[in-house]
C-alpha atoms as a PDB file:
ATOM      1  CA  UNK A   1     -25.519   7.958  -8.000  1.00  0.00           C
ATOM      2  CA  UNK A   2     -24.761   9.818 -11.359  1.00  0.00           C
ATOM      3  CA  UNK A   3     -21.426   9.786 -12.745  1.00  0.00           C
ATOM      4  CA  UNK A   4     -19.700  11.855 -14.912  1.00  0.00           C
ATOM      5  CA  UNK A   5     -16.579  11.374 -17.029  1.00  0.00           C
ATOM      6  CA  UNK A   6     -14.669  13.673 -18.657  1.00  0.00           C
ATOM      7  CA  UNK A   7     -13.553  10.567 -21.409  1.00  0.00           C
ATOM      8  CA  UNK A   8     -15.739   8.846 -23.628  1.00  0.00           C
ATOM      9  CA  UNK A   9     -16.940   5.562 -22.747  1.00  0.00           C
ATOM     10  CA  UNK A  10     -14.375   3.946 -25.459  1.00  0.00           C
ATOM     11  CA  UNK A  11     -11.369   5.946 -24.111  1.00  0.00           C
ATOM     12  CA  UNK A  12     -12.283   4.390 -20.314  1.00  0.00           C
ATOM     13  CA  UNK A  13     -12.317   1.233 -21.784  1.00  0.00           C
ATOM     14  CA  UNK A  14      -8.966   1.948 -23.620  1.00  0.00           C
ATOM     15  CA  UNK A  15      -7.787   2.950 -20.396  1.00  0.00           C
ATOM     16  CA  UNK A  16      -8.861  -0.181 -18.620  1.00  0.00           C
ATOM     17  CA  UNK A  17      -7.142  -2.350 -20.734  1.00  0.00           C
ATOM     18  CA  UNK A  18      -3.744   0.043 -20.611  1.00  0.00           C
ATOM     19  CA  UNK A  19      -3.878  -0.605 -16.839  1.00  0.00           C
ATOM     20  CA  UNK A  20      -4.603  -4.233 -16.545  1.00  0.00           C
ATOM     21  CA  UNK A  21      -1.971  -4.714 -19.015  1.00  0.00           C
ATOM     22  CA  UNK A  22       0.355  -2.600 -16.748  1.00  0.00           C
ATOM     23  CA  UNK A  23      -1.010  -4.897 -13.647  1.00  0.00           C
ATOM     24  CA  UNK A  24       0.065  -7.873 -15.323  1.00  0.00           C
ATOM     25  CA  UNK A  25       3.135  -6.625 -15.625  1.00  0.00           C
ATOM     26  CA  UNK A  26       3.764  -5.627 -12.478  1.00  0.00           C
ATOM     27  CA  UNK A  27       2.387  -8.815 -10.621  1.00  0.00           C
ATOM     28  CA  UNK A  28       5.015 -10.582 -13.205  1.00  0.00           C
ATOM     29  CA  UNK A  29       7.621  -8.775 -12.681  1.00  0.00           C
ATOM     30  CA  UNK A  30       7.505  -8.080  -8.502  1.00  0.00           C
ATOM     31  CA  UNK A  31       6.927 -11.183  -7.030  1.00  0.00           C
ATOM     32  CA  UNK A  32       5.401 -10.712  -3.583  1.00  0.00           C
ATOM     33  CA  UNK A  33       3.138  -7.652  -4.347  1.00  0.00           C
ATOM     34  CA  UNK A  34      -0.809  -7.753  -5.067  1.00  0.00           C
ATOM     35  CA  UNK A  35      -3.366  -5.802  -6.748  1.00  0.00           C
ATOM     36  CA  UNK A  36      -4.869  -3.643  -3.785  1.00  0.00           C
ATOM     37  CA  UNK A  37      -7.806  -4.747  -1.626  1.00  0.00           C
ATOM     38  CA  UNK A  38     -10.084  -1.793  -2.525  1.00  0.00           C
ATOM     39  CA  UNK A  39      -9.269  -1.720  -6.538  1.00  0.00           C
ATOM     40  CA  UNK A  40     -12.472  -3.606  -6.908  1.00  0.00           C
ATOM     41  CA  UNK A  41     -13.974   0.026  -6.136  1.00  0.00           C
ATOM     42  CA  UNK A  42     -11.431   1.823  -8.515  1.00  0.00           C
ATOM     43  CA  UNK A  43     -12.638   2.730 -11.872  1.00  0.00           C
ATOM     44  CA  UNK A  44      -9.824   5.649 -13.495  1.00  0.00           C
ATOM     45  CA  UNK A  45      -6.469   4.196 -11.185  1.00  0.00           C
ATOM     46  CA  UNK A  46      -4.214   1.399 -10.596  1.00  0.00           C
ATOM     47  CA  UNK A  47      -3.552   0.226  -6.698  1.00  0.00           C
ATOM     48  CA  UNK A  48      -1.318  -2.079  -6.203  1.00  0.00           C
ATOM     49  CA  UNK A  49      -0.066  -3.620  -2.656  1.00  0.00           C
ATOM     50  CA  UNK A  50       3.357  -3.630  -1.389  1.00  0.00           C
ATOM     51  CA  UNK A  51       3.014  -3.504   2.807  1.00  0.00           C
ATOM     52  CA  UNK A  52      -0.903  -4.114   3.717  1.00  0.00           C
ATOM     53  CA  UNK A  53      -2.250  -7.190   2.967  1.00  0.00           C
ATOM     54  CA  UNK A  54       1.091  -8.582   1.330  1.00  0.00           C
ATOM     55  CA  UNK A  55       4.813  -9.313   3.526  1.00  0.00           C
ATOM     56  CA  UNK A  56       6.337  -5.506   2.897  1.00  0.00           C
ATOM     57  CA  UNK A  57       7.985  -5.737   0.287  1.00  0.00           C
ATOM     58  CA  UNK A  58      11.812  -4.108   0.321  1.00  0.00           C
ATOM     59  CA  UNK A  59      12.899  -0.489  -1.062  1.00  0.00           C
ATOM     60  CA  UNK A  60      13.989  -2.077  -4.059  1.00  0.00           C
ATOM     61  CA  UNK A  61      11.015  -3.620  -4.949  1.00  0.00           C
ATOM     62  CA  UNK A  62       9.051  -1.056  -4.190  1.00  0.00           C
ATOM     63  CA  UNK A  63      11.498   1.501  -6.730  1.00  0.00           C
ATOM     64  CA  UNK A  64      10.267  -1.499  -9.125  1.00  0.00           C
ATOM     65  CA  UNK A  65       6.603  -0.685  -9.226  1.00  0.00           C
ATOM     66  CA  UNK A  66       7.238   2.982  -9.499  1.00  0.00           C
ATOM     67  CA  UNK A  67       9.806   2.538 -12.607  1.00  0.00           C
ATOM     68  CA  UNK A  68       7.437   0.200 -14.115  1.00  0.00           C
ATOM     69  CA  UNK A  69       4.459   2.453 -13.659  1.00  0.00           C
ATOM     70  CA  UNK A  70       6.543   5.610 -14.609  1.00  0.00           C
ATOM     71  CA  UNK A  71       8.046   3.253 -17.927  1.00  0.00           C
ATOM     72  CA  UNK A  72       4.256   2.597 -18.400  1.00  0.00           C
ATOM     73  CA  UNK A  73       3.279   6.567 -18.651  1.00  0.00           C
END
């Protein structure tokens, strides 16, 4: 397989960092969710669980991860 970024190799380690700093964050600040199963396989996104392999989480909780991520850019 050949693989082709449009970012250096620098910025996609830049990038890793910014979103295992934003994972942190969320898995401190939303008790009950989990970094998704397949992220393991993810190399340019963030997945995190609310309702598969985790107890769903409510709305509100939920409307947490998406303001962090949002606060996060």
């Amino acid at each position: 397989m050949v693989r082709r970024y449009v970012s250096s190799a620098g910025q996609r380690a830049a990038d890793r960092a910014r979103l295992a700093a934003i994972r942190e964050t969320i898995l401190r600040e939303v008790p009950g969710c989990a970094v998704a199963a397949d992220q393991h396989y993810r190399e340019t996104d963030l997945a995190i669980d609310y309702c598969e392999d985790v107890p769903r989480l409510p709305p509100a909780a939920v409307d947490n991860i998406v303001n962090l991520m949002q606060q996060a850019g």
